[in-house]
N, C-alpha and C. Protein backbone atom coordinates (compact mmCIF):
# COMPACT_ATOMS: atom_id res chain seq x y z
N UNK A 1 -43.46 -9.68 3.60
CA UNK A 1 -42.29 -10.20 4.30
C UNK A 1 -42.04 -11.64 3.82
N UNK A 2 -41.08 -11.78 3.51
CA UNK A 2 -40.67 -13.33 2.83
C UNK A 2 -39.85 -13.85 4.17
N UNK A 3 -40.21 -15.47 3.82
CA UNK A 3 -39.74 -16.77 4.72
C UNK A 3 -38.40 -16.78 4.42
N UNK A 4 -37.71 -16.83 5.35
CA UNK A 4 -36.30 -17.49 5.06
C UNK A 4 -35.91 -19.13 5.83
N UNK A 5 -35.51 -19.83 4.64
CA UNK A 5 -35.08 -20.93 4.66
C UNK A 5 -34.10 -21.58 5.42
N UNK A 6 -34.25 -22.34 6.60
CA UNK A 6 -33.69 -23.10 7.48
C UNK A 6 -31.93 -23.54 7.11
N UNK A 7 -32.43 -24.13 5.68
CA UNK A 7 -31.14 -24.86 5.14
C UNK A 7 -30.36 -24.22 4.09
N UNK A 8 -31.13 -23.03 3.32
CA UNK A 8 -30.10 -22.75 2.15
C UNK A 8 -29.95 -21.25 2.20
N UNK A 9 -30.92 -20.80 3.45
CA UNK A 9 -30.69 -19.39 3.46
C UNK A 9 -31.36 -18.72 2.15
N UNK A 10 -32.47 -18.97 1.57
CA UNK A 10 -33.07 -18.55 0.25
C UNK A 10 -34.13 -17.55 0.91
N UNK A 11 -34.37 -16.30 0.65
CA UNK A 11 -34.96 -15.47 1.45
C UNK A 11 -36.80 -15.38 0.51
N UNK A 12 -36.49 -15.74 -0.26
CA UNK A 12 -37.68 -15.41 -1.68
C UNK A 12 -38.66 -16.32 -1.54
N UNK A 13 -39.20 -16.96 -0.84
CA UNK A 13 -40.20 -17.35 -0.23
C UNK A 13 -41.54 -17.28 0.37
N UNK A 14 -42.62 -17.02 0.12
CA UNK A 14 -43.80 -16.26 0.17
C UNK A 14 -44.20 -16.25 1.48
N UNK A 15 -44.50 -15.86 2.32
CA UNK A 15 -45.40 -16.27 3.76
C UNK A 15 -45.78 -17.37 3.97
N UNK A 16 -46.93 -17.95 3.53
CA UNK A 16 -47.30 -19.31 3.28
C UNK A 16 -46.87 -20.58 2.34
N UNK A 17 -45.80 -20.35 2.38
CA UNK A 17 -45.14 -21.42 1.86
C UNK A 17 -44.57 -22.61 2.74
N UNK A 18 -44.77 -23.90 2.01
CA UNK A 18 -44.51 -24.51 3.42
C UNK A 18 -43.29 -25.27 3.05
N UNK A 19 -43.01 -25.33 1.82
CA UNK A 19 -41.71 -25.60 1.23
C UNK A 19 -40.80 -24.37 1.08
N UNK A 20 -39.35 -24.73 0.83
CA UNK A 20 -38.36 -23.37 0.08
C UNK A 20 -38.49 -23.61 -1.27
N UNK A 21 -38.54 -22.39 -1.90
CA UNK A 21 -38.35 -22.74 -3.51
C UNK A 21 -36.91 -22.64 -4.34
N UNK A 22 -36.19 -22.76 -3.19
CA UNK A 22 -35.02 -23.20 -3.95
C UNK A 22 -34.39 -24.96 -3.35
N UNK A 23 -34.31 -24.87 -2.71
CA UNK A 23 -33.95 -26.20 -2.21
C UNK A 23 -35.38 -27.13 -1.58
N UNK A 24 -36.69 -26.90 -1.07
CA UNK A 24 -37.38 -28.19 -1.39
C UNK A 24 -37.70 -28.06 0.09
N UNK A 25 -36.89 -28.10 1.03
CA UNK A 25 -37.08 -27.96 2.45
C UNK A 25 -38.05 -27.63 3.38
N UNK A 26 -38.96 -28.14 3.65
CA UNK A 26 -40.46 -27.86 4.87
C UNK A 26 -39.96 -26.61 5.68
N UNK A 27 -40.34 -25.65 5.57
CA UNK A 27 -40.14 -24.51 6.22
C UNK A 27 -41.39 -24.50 7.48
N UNK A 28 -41.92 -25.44 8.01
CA UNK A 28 -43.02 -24.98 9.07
C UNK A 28 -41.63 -26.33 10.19
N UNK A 29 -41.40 -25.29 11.42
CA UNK A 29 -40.86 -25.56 12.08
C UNK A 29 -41.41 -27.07 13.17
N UNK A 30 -40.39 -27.80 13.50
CA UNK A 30 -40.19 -28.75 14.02
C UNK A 30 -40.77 -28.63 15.75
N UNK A 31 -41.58 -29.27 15.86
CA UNK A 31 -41.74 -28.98 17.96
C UNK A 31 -40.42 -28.64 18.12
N UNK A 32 -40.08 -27.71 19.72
CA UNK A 32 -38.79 -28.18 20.04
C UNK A 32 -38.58 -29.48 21.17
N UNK A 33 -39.89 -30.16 21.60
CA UNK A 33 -39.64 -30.59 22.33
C UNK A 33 -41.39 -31.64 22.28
N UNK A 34 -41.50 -32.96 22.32
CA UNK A 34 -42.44 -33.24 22.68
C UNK A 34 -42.26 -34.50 23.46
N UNK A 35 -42.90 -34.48 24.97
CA UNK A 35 -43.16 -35.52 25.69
C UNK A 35 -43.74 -37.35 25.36
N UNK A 36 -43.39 -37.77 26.07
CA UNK A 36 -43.02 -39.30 25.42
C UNK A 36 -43.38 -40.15 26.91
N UNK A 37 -43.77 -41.00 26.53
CA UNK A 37 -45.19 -42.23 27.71
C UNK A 37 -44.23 -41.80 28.84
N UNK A 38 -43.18 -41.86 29.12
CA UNK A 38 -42.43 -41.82 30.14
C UNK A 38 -42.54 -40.49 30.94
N UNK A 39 -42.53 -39.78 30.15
CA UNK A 39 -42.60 -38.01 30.90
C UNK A 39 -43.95 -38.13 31.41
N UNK A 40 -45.03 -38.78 30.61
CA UNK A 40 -46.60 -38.46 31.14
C UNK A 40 -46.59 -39.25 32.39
N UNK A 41 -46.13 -40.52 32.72
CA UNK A 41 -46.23 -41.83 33.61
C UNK A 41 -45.36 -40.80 34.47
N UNK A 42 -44.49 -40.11 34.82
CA UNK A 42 -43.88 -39.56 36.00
C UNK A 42 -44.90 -38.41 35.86
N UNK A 43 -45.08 -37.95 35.37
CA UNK A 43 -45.97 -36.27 35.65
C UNK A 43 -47.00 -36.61 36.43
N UNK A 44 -47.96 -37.89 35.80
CA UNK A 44 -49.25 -38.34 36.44
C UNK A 44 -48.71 -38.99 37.71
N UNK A 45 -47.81 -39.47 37.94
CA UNK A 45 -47.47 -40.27 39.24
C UNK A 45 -46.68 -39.01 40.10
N UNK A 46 -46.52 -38.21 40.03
CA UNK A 46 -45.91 -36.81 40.56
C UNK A 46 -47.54 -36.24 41.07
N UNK A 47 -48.40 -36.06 40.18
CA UNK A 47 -49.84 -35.54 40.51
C UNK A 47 -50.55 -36.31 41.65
N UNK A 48 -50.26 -37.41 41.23
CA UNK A 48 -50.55 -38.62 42.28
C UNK A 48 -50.49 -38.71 43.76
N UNK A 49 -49.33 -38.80 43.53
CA UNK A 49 -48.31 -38.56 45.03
C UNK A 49 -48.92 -37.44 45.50
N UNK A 50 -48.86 -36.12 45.36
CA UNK A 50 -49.61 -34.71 45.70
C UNK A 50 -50.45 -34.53 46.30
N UNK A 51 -51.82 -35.56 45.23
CA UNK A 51 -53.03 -35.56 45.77
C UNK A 51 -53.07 -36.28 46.96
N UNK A 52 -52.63 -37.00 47.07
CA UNK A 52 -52.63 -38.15 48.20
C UNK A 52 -52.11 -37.59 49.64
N UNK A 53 -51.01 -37.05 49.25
CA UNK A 53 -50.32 -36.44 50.40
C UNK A 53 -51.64 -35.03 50.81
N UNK A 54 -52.16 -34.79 49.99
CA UNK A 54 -52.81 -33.22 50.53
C UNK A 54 -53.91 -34.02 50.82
N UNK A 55 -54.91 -35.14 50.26
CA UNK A 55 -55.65 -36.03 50.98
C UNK A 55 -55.56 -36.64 52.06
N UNK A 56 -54.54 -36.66 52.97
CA UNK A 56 -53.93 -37.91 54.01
C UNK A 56 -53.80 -36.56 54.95
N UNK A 57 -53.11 -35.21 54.62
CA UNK A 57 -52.84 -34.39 55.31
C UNK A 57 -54.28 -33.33 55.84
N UNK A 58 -55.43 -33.85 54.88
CA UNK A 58 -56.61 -32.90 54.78
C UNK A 58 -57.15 -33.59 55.73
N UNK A 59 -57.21 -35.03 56.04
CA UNK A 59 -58.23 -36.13 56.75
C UNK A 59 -57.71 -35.99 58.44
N UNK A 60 -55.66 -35.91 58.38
CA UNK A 60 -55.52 -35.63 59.86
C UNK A 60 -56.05 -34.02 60.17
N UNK A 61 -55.36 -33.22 59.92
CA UNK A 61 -56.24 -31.81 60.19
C UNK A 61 -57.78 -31.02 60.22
N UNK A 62 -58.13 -31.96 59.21
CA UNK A 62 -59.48 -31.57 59.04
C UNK A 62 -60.77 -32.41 60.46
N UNK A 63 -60.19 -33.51 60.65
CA UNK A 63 -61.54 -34.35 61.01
C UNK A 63 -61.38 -34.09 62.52
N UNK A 64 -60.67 -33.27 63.18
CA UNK A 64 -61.30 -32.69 64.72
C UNK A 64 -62.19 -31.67 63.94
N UNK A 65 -61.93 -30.64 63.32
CA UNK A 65 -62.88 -29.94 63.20
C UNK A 65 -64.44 -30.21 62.87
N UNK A 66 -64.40 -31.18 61.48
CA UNK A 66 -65.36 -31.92 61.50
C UNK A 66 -66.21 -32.11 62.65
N UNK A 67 -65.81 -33.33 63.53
CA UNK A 67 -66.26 -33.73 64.51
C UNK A 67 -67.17 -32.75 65.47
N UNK A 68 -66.36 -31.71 65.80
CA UNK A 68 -66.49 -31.18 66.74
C UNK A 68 -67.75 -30.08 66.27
N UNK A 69 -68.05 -29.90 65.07
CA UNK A 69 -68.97 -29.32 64.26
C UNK A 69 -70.46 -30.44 64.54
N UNK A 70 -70.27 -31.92 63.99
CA UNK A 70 -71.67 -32.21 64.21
C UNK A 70 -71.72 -32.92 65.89
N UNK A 71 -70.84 -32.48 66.75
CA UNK A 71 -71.07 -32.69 67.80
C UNK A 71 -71.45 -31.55 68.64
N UNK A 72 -71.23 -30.54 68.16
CA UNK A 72 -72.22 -29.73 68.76
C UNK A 72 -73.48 -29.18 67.90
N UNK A 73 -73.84 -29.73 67.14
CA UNK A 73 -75.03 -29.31 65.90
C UNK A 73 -76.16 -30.12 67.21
């Protein structure tokens, strides 16, 4: 099965080729998408927030039970 070429439409291209052999062109495809300091700094501050909230929400709900566990132990 031969590679076909992004830019010139040249179908004659071997599998592992990482150029076209007619026009020159990198045939190993481009990310479509890669994250940048800004996407990570909201993702981690999104994770953040989460933990905190399920930490704050674990400490009111949780600590009668607690209690009431080593108070009757």
């Amino acid at each position: 099965m031969a590679v076909k070429c992004f830019r010139c439409g040249c179908n004659t291209n071997k599998d592992n080729a990482k150029f076209c052999s007619k026009c020159g062109q990198s045939l190993t495809m481009a990310p479509a998408w890669l994250p940048d300091v800004k996407w990570h700094i909201k993702t981690l501050g999104i994770i953040y927030v989460i933990l905190l909230i399920v930490f704050i929400v674990g400490q009111v709900l949780l600590k009668p039970y607690v209690r009431n566990i080593v108070e009757n132990w």
